[in-house]
C-alpha atoms as a PDB file:
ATOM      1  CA  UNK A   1      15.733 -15.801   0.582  1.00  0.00           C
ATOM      2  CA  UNK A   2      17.037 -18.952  -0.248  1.00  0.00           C
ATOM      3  CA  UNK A   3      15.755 -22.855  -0.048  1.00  0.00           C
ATOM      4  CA  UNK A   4      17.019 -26.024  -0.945  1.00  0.00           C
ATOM      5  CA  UNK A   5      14.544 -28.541  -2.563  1.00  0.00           C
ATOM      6  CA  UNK A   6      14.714 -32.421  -2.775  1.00  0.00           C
ATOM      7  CA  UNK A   7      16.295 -31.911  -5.595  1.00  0.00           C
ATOM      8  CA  UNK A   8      20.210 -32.368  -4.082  1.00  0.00           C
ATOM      9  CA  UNK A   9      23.238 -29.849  -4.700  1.00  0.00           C
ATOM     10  CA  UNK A  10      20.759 -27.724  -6.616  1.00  0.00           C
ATOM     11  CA  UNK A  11      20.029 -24.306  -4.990  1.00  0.00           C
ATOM     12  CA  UNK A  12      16.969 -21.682  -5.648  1.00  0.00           C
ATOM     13  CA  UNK A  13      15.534 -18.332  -4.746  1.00  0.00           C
ATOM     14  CA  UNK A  14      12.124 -16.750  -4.834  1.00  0.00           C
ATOM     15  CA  UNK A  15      11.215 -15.213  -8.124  1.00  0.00           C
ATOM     16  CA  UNK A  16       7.438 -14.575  -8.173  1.00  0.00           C
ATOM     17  CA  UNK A  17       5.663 -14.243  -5.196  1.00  0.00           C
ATOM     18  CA  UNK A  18       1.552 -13.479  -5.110  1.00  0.00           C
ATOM     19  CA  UNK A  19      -1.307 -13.484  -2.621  1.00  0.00           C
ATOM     20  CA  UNK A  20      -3.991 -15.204  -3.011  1.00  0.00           C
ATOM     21  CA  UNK A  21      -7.329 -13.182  -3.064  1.00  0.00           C
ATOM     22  CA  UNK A  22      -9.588 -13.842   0.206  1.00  0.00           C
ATOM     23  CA  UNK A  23      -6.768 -16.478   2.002  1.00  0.00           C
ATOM     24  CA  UNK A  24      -3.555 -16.606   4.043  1.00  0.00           C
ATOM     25  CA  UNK A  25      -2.082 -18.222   1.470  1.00  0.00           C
ATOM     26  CA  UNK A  26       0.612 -16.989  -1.464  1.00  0.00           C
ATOM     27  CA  UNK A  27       1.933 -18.620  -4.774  1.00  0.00           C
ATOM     28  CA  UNK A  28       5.092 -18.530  -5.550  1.00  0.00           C
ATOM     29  CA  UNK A  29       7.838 -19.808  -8.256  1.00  0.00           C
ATOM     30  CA  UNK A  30      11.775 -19.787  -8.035  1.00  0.00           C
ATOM     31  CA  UNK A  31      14.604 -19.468  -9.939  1.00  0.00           C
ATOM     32  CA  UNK A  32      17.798 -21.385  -9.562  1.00  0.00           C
ATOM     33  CA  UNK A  33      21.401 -20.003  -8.119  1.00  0.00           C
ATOM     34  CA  UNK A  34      23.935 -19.983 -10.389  1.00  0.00           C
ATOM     35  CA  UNK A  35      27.335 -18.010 -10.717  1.00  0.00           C
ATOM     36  CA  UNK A  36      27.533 -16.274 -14.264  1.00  0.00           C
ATOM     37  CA  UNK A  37      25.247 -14.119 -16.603  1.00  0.00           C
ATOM     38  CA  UNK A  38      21.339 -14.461 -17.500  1.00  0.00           C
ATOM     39  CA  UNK A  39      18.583 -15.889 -15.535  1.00  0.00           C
ATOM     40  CA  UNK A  40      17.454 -19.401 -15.071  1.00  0.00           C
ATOM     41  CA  UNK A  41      13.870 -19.993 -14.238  1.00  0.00           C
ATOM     42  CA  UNK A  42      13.148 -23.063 -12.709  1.00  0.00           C
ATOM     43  CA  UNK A  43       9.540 -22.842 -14.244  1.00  0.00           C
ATOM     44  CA  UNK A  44       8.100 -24.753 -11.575  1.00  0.00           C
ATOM     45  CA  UNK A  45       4.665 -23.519  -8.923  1.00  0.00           C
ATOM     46  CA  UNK A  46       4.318 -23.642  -4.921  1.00  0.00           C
ATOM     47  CA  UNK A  47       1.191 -23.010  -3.104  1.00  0.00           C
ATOM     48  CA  UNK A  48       1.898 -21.985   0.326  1.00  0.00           C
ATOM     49  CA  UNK A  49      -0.672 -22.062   3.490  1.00  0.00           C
ATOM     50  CA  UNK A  50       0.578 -19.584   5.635  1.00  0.00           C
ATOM     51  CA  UNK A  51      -1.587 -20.541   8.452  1.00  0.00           C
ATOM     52  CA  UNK A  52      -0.327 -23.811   8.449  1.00  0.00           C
ATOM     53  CA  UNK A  53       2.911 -23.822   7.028  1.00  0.00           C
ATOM     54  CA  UNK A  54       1.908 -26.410   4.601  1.00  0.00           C
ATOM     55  CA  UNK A  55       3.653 -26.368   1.185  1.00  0.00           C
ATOM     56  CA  UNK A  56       2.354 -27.795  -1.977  1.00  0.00           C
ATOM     57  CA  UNK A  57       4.301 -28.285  -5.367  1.00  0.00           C
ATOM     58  CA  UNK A  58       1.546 -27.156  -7.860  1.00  0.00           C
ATOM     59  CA  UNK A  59       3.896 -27.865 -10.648  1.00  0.00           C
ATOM     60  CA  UNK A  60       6.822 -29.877 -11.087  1.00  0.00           C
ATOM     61  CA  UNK A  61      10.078 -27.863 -12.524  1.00  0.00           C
ATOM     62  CA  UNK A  62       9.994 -26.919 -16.019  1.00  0.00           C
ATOM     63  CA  UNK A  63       5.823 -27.528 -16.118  1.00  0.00           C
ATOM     64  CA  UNK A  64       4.439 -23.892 -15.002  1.00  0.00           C
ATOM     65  CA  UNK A  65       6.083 -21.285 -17.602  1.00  0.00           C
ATOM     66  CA  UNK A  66       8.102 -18.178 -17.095  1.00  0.00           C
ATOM     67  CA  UNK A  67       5.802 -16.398 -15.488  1.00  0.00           C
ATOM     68  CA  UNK A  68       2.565 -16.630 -14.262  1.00  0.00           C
ATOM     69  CA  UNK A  69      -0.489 -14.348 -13.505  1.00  0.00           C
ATOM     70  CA  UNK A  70      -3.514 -14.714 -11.198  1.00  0.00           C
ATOM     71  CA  UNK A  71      -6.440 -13.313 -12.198  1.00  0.00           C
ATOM     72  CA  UNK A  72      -7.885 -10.359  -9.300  1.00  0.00           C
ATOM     73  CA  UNK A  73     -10.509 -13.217  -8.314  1.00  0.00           C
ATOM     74  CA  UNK A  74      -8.113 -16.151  -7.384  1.00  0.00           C
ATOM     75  CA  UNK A  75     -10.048 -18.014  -9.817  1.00  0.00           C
ATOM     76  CA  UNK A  76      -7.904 -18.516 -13.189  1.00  0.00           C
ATOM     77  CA  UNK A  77      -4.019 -18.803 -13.397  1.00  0.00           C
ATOM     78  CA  UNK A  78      -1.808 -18.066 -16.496  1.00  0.00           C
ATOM     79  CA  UNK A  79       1.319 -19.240 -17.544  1.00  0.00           C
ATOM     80  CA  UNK A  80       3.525 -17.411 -19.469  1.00  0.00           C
ATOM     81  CA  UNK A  81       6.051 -18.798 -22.212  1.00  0.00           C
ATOM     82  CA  UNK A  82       8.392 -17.160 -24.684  1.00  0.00           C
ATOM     83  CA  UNK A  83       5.342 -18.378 -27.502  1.00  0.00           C
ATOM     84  CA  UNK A  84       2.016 -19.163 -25.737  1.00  0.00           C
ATOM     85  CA  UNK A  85      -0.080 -18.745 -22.405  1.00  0.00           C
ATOM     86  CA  UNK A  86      -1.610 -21.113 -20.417  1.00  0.00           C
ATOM     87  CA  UNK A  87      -4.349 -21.479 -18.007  1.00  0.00           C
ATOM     88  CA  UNK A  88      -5.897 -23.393 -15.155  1.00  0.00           C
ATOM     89  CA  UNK A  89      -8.398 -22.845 -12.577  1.00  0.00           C
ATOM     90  CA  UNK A  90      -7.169 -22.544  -9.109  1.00  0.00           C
ATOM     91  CA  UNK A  91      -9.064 -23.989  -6.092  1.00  0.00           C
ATOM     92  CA  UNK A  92      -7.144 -24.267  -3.291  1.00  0.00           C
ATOM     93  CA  UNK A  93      -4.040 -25.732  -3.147  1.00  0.00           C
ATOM     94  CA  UNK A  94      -4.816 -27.987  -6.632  1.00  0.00           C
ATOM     95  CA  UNK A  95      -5.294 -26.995 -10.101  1.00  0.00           C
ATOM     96  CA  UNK A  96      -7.998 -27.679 -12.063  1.00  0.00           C
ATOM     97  CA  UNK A  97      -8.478 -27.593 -15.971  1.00  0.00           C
ATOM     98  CA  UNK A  98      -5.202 -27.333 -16.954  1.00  0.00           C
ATOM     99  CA  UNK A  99      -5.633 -25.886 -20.652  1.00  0.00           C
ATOM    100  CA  UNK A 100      -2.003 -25.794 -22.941  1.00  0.00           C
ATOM    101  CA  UNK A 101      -1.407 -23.319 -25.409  1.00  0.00           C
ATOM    102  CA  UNK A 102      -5.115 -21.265 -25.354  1.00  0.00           C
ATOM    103  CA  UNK A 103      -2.819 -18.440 -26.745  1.00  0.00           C
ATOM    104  CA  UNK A 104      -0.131 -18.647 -28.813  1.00  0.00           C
ATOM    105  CA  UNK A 105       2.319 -15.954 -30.911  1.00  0.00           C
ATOM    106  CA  UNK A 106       5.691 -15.714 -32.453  1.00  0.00           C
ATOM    107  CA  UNK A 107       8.742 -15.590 -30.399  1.00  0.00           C
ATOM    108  CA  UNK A 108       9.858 -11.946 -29.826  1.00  0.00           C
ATOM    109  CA  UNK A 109      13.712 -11.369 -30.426  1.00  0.00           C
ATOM    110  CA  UNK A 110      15.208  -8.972 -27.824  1.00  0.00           C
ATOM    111  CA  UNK A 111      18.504  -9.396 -28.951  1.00  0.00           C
ATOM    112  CA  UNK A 112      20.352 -10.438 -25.138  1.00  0.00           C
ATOM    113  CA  UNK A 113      20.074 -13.474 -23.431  1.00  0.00           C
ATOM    114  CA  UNK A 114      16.892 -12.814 -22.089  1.00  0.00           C
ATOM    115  CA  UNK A 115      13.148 -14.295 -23.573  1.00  0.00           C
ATOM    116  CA  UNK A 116      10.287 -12.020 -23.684  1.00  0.00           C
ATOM    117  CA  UNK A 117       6.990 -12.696 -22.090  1.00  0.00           C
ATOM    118  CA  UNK A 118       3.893 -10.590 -22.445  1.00  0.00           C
ATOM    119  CA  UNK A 119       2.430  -8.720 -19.575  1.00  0.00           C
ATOM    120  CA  UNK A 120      -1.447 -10.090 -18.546  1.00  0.00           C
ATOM    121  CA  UNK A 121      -3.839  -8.067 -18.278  1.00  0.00           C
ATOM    122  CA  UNK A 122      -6.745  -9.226 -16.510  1.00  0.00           C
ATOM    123  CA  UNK A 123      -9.621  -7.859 -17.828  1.00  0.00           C
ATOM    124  CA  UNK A 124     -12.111  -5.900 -15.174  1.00  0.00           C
ATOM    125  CA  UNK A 125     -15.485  -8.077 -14.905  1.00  0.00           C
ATOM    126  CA  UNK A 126     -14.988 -10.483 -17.033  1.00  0.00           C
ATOM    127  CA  UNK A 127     -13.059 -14.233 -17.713  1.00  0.00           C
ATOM    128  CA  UNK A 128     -10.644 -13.453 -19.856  1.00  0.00           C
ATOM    129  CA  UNK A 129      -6.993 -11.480 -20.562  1.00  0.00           C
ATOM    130  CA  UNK A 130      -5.177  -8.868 -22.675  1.00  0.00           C
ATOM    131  CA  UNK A 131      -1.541  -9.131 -24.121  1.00  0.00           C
ATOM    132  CA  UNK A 132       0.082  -6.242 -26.097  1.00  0.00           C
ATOM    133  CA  UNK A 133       2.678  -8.127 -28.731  1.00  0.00           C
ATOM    134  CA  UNK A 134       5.852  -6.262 -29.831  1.00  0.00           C
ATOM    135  CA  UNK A 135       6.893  -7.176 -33.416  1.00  0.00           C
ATOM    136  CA  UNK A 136       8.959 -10.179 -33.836  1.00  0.00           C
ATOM    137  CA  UNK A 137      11.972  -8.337 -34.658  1.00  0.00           C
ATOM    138  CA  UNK A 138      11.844  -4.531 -34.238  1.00  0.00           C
ATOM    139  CA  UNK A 139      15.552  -4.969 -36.159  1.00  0.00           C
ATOM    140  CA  UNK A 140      13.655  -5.945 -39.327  1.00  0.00           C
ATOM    141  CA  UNK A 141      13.664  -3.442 -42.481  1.00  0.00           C
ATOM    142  CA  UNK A 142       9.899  -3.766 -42.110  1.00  0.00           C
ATOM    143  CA  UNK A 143       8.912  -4.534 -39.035  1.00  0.00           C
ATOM    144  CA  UNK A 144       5.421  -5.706 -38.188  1.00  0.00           C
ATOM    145  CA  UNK A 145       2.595  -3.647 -35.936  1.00  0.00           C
ATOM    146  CA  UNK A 146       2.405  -4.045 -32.253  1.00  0.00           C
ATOM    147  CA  UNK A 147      -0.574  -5.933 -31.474  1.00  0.00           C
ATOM    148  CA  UNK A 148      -3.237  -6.257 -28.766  1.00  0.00           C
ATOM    149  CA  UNK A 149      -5.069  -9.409 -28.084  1.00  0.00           C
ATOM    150  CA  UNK A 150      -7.849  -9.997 -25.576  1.00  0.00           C
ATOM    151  CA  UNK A 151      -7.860 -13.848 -24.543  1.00  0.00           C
ATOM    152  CA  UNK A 152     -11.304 -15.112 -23.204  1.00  0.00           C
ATOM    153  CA  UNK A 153     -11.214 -18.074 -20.609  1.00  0.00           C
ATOM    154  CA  UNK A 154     -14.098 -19.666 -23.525  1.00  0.00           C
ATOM    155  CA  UNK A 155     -13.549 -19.244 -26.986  1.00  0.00           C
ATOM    156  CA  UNK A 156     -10.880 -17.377 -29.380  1.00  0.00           C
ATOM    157  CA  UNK A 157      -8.927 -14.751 -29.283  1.00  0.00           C
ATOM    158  CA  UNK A 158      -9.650 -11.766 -30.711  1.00  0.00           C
ATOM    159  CA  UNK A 159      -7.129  -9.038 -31.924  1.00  0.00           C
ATOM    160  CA  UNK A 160      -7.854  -5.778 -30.545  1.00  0.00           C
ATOM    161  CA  UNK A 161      -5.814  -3.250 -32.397  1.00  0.00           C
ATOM    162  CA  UNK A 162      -2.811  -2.767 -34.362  1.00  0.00           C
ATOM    163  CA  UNK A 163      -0.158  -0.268 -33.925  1.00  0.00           C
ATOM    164  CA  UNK A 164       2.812   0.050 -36.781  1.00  0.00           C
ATOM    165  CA  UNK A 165       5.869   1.327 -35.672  1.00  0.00           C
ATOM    166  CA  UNK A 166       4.883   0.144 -32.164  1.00  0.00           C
ATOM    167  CA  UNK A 167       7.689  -0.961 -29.826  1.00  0.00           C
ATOM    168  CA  UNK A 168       5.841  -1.520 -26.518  1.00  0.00           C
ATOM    169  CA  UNK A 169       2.383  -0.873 -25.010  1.00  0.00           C
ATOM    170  CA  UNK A 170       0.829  -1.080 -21.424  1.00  0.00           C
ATOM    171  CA  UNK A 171      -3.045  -1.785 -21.907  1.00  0.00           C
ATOM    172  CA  UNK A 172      -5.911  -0.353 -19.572  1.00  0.00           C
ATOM    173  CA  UNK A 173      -7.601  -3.005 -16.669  1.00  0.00           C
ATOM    174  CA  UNK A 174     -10.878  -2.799 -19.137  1.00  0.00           C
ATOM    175  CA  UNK A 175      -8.781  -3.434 -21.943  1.00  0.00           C
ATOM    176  CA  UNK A 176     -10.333  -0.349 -24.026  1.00  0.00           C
ATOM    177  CA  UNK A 177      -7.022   2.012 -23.534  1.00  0.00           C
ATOM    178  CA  UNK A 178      -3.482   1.984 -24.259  1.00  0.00           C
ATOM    179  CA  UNK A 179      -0.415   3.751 -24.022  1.00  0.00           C
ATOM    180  CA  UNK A 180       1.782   2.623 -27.183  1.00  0.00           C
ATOM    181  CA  UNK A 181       6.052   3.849 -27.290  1.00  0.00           C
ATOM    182  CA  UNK A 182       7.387   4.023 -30.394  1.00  0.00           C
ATOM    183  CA  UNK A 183      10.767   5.407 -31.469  1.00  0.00           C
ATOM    184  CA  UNK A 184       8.689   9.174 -31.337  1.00  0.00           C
ATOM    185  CA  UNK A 185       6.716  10.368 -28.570  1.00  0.00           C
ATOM    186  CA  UNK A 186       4.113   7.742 -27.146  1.00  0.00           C
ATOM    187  CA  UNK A 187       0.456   7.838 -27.804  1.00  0.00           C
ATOM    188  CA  UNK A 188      -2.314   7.157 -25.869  1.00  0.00           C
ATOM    189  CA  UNK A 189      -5.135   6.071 -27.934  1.00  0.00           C
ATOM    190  CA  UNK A 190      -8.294   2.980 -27.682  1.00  0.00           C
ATOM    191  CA  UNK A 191      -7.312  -0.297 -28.034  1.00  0.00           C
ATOM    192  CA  UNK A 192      -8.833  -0.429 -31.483  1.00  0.00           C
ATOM    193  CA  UNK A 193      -5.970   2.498 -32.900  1.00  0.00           C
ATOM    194  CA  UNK A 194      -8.666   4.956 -32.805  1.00  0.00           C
ATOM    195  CA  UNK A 195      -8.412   8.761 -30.842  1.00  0.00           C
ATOM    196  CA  UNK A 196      -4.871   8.576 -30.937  1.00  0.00           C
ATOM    197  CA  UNK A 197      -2.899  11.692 -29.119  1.00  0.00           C
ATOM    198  CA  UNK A 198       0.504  12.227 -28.428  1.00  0.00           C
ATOM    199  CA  UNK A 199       1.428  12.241 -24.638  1.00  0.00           C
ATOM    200  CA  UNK A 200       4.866  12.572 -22.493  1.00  0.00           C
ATOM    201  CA  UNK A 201       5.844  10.108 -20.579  1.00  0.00           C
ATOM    202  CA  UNK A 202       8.769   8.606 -18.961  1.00  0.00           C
ATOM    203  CA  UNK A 203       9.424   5.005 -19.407  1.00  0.00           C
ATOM    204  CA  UNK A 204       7.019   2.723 -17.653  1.00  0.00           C
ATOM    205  CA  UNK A 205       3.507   4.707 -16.804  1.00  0.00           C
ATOM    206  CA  UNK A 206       0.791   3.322 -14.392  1.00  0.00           C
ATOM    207  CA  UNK A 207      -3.176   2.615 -14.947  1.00  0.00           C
ATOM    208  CA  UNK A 208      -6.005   3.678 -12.621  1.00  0.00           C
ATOM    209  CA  UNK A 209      -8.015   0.768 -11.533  1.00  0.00           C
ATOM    210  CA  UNK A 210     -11.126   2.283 -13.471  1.00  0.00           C
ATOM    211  CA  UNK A 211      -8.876   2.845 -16.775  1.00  0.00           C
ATOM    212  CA  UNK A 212      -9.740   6.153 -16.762  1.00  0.00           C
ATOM    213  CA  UNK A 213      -6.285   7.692 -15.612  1.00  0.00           C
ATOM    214  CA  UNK A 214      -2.326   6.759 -16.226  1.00  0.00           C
ATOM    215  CA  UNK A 215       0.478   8.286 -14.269  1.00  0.00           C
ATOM    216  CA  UNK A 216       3.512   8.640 -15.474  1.00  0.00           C
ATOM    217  CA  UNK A 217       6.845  11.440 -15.140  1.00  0.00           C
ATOM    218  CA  UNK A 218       8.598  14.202 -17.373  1.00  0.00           C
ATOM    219  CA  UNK A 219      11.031  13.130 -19.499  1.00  0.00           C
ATOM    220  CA  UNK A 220      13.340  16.444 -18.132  1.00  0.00           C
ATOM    221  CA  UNK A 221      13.753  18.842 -15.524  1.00  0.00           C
ATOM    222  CA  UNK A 222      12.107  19.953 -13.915  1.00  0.00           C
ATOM    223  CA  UNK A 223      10.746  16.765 -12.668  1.00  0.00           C
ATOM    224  CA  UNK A 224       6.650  16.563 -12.085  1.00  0.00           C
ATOM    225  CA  UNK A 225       3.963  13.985 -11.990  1.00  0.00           C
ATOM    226  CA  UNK A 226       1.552  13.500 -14.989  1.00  0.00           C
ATOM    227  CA  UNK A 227      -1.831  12.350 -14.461  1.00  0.00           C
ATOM    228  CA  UNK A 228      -3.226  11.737 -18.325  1.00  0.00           C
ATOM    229  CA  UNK A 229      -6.707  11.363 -18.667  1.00  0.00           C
ATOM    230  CA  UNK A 230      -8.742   9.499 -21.528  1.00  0.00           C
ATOM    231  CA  UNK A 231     -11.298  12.061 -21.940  1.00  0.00           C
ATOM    232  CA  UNK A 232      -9.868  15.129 -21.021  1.00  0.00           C
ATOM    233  CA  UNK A 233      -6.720  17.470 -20.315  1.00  0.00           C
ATOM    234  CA  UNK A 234      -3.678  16.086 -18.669  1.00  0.00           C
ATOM    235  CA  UNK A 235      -2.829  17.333 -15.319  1.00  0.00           C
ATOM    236  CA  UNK A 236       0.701  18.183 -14.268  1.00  0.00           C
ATOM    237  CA  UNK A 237       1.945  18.052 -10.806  1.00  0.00           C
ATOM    238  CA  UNK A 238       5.386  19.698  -9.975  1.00  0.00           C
ATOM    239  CA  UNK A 239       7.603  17.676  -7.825  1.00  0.00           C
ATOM    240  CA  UNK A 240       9.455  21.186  -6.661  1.00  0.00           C
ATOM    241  CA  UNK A 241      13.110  19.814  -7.763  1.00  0.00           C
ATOM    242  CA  UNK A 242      12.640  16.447  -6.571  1.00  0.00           C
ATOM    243  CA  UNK A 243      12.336  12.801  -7.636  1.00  0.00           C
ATOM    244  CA  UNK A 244       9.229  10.676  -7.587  1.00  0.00           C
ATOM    245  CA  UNK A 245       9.255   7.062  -6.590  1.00  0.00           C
ATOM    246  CA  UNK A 246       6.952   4.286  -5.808  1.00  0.00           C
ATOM    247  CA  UNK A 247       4.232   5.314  -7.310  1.00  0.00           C
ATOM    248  CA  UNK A 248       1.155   2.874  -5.922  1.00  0.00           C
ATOM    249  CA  UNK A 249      -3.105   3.240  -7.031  1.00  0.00           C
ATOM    250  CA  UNK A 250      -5.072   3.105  -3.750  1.00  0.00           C
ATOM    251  CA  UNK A 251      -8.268   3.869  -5.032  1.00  0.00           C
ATOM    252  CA  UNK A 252      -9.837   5.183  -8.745  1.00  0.00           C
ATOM    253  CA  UNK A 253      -8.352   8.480  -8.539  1.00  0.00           C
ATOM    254  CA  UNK A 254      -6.416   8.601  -5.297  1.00  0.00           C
ATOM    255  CA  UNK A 255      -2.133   7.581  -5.074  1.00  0.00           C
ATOM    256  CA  UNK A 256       0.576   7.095  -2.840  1.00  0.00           C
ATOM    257  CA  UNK A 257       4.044   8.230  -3.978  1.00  0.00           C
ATOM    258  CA  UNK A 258       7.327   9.051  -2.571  1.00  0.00           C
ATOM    259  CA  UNK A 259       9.117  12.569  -3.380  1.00  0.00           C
ATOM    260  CA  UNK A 260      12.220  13.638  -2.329  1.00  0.00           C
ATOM    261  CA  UNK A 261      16.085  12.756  -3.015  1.00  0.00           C
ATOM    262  CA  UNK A 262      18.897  10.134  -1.590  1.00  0.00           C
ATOM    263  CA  UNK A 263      18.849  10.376   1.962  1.00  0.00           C
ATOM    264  CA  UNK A 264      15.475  12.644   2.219  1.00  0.00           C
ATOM    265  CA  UNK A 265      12.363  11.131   1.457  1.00  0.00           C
ATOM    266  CA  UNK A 266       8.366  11.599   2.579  1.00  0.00           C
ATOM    267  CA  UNK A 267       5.934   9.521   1.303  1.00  0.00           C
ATOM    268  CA  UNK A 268       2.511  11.327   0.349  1.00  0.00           C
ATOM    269  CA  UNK A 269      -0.995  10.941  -0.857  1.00  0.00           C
ATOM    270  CA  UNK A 270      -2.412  12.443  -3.481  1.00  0.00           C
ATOM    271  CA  UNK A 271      -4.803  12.899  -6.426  1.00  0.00           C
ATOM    272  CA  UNK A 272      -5.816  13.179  -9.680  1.00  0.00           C
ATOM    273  CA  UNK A 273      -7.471  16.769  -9.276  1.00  0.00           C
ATOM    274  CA  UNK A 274      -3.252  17.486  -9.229  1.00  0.00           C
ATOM    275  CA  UNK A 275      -2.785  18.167  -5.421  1.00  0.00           C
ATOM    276  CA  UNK A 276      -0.483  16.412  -3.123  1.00  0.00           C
ATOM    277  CA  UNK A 277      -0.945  16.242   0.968  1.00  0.00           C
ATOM    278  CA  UNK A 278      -0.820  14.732   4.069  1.00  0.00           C
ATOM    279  CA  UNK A 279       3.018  13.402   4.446  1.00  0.00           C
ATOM    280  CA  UNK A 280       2.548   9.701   5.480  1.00  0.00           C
ATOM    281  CA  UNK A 281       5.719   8.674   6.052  1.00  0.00           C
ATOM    282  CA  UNK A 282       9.820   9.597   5.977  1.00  0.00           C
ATOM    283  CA  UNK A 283      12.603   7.727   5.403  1.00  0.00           C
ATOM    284  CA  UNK A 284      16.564   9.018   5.321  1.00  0.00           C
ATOM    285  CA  UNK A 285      17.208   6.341   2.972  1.00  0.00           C
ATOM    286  CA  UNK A 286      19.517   6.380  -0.050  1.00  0.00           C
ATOM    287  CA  UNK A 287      16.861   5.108  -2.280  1.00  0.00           C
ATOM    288  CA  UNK A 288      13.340   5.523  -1.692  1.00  0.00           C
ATOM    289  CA  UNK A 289      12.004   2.537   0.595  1.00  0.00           C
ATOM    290  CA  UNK A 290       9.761  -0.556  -1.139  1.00  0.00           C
ATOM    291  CA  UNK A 291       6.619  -0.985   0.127  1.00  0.00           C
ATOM    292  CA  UNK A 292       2.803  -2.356  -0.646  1.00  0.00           C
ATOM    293  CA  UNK A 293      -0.453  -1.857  -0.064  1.00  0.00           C
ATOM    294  CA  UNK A 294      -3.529  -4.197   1.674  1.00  0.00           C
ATOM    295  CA  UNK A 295      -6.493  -4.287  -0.292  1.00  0.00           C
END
């Protein structure tokens, strides 16, 4: 999709786009057309009414970060920068509170043209966030730990847990699990560094909504699901010679997922006990189709 704003002979594109909890209404933030390498973020913020059709600039360009994140309430919004986070309370289409730099860290060199920014994590129950930091230069000849930081709404932050010879982490919902890569296998171990185990996993792994369960695949053939738990035995789940794709939560220990190949594809539920059934949909795609799911 692409828009034109009142801004004129300057074109942009939808980056980010979120629902707002309990409305008909999304947020969303763009990123401008350009011909050449890299990314340009227009760091700006649109509330959209889609009842209405009434659009609201939240943020003018360059105000509203990278990225941002909406907490599972609708209540709090972050902002994500290449140094700090910020927040503000959402209510409506207006923003309220608007706090600047209630986290901030050293820049993180990924050595292309491209700026990190820390994945929130919004903490289950509670009014505040979790970041997992990468050292500032992985490159160095002693690099420092990964770290993991819980941001409150009110008050300090508080570091978590450090990890040496971390290079990336993705934290538990609760905050009080995570799955750390390193340049050996990963680990899955608290927050804190303690009960640390080594676990296999294929890049980018997936957290139960109760933190009690991540999903991830085998690194090699023959490809199968793994369903590690935090207090107990992983369970393995054989593909039969196929690929798995779209992996989506839809409850604490229930998942959608689609198995198959190019061109032959079923969608299927399944669970953490290890079984897969009921085929929910098919698709003859070449790649596996994209698709969500309603709370």
């Amino acid at each position: 999709m692409r828009f034109i704003t009142p801004e004129p002979g300057v074109q942009f594109a939808l980056s980010q786009v979120v629902v707002v909890p309990g409305t008909h209404s999304l947020l969303f933030n763009t990123w401008v057309l350009h011909e050449g390498p890299g990314l340009i973020l227009s760091q700006d913020l649109f509330y959209l009414d889609v009842d209405t059709g009434a659009l609201t600039r939240l943020l003018d360009r360059g105000e509203a970060g990278y990225e941002f994140s909406l907490s599972p309430d609708g209540r709090w919004l972050a902002l994500g920068y290449p140094d700090a986070i910020d927040v503000a309370r959402l209510e409506g289409a207006a923003l309220r509170d608007l706090r600047r730099r209630v986290f901030t860290f050293p820049v993180v060199l990924t050595y292309s043209e491209y700026s990190f920014i820390p994945e929130i994590i919004w903490q289950t129950g509670a009014e505040a966030f979790g970041v997992v930091l990468p050292p500032p230069d992985e490159m160095a000849p002693s690099p420092e730990p990964l770290r993991i930081w819980r941001v409150p709404m009110v008050g300090a932050p508080t570091l978590l847990g450090e990890f040496p010879g971390g290079r990336f982490g993705q934290l538990s919902p609760d905050l009080a699990w995570v799955v750390v890569y390193r340049t050996e296998p990963p680990i899955l171990a608290r927050s804190n560094g303690s009960d640390p185990r080594v676990i296999e996993a294929r890049g980018i792994g997936y957290w139960s909504p109760n933190s009690r369960f991540f999903a991830t695949f085998t690194e090699t053939e023959p490809r199968a699901l793994l369903i590690h738990r935090v207090d107990g035995p992983s369970v393995r789940i054989p593909l039969g010679g196929n690929e798995g794709k779209g992996f989506r939560w839809i409850s604490e220990d229930t998942f959608y997922l689609w198995v198959g190949r190019r061109g032959s594809w079923r969608l299927v539920r399944g669970r953490v006990d290890g079984t897969l059934e009921d085929t929910l949909a098919t698709s003859s795609d070449h790649f596996s189709p994209s698709y969500d799911v309603l709370p």
